[in-house]
Protein backbone atom coordinates (compact mmCIF):
# COMPACT_ATOMS: atom_id res chain seq x y z
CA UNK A 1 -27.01 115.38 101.95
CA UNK A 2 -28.61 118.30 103.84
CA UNK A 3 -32.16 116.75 102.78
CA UNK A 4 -31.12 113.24 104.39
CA UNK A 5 -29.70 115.26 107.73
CA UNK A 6 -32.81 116.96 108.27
CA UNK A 7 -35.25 114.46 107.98
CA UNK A 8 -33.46 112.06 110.15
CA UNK A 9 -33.59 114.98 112.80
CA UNK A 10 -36.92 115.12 112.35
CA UNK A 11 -37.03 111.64 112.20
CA UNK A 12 -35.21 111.52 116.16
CA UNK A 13 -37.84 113.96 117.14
CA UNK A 14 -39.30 112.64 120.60
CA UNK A 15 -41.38 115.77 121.25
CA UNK A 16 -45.04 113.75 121.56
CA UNK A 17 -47.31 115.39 119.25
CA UNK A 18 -51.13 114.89 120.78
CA UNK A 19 -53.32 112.76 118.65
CA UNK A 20 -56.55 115.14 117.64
CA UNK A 21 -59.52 114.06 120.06
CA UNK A 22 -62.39 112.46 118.30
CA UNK A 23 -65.74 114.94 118.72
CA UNK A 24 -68.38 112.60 117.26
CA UNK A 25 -70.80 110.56 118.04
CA UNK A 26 -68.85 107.18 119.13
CA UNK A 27 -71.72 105.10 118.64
CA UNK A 28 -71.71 105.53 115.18
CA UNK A 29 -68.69 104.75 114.42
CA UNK A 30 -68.80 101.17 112.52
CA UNK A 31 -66.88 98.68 110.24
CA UNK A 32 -69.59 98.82 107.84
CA UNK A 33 -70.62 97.22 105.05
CA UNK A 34 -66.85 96.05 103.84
CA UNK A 35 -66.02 95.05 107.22
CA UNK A 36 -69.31 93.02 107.44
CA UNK A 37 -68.12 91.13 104.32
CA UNK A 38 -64.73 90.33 105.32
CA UNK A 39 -66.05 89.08 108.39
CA UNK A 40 -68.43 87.09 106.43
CA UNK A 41 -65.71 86.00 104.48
CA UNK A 42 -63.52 84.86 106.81
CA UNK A 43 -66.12 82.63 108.56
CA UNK A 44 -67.79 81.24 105.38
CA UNK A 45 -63.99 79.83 104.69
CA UNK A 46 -63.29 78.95 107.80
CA UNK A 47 -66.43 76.77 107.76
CA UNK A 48 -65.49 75.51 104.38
CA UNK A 49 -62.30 74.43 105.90
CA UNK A 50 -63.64 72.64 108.29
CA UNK A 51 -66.34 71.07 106.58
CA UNK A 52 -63.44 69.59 103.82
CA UNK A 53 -60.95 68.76 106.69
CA UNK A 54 -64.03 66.38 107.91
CA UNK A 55 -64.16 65.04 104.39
CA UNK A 56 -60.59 63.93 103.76
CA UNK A 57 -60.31 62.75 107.81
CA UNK A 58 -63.04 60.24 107.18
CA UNK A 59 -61.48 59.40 103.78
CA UNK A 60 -58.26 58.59 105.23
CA UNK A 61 -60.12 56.19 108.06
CA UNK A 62 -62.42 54.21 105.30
CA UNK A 63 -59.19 54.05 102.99
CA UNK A 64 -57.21 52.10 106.07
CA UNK A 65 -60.19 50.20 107.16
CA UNK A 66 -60.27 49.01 103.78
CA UNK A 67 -56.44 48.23 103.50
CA UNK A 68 -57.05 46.35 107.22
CA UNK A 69 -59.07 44.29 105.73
CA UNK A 70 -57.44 43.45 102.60
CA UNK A 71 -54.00 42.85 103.70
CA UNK A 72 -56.14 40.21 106.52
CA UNK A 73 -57.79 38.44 103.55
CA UNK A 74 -54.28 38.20 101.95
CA UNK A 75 -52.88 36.64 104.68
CA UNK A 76 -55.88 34.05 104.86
CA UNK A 77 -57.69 35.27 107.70
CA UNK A 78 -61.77 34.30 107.88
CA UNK A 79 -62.65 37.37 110.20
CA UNK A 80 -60.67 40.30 109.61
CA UNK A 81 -59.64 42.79 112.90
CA UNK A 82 -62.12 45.76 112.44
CA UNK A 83 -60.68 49.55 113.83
CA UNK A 84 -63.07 51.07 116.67
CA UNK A 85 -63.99 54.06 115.67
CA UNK A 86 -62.33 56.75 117.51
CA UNK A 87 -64.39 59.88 118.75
């Protein structure tokens, strides 16, 4: 119990503590190599994304052009209504 007490006084501390100023050289301090891969990363599958997002839009459009047309030849139509192709 005395364990608990004292580390939620030191918890309620507000004295600020300062943070340790940085002495190096700024300009070299980098990402690196791992943060050059997950930046790769992330935009390889964000690419990906959009490049299969493309894919199964235009799918979608051909499959209801298609269904257009078939439900126009069911009902006996000669020239079926073809969808403009929006941009």
């Amino acid at each position: 119990m005395i364990m608990l007490a004292t580390r939620i006084l030191l918890w309620m501390d507000s004295t600020p503590r300062p943070v340790p100023e940085y002495t190096g050289d700024e300009n070299l301090v980098t990402p690196g190599v791992i943060g050059f891969a997950i930046t790769f990363l992330v935009a390889a599958a964000t690419v990906l994304l959009l490049v299969d997002m493309t894919r199964r839009v235009r799918r979608v459009r051909y499959r209801a052009e298609v269904n257009d047309k078939l439900d126009a030849e069911q009902r006996g139509e000669t020239a079926p209504a073809t969808a403009t192709p929006e941009d």
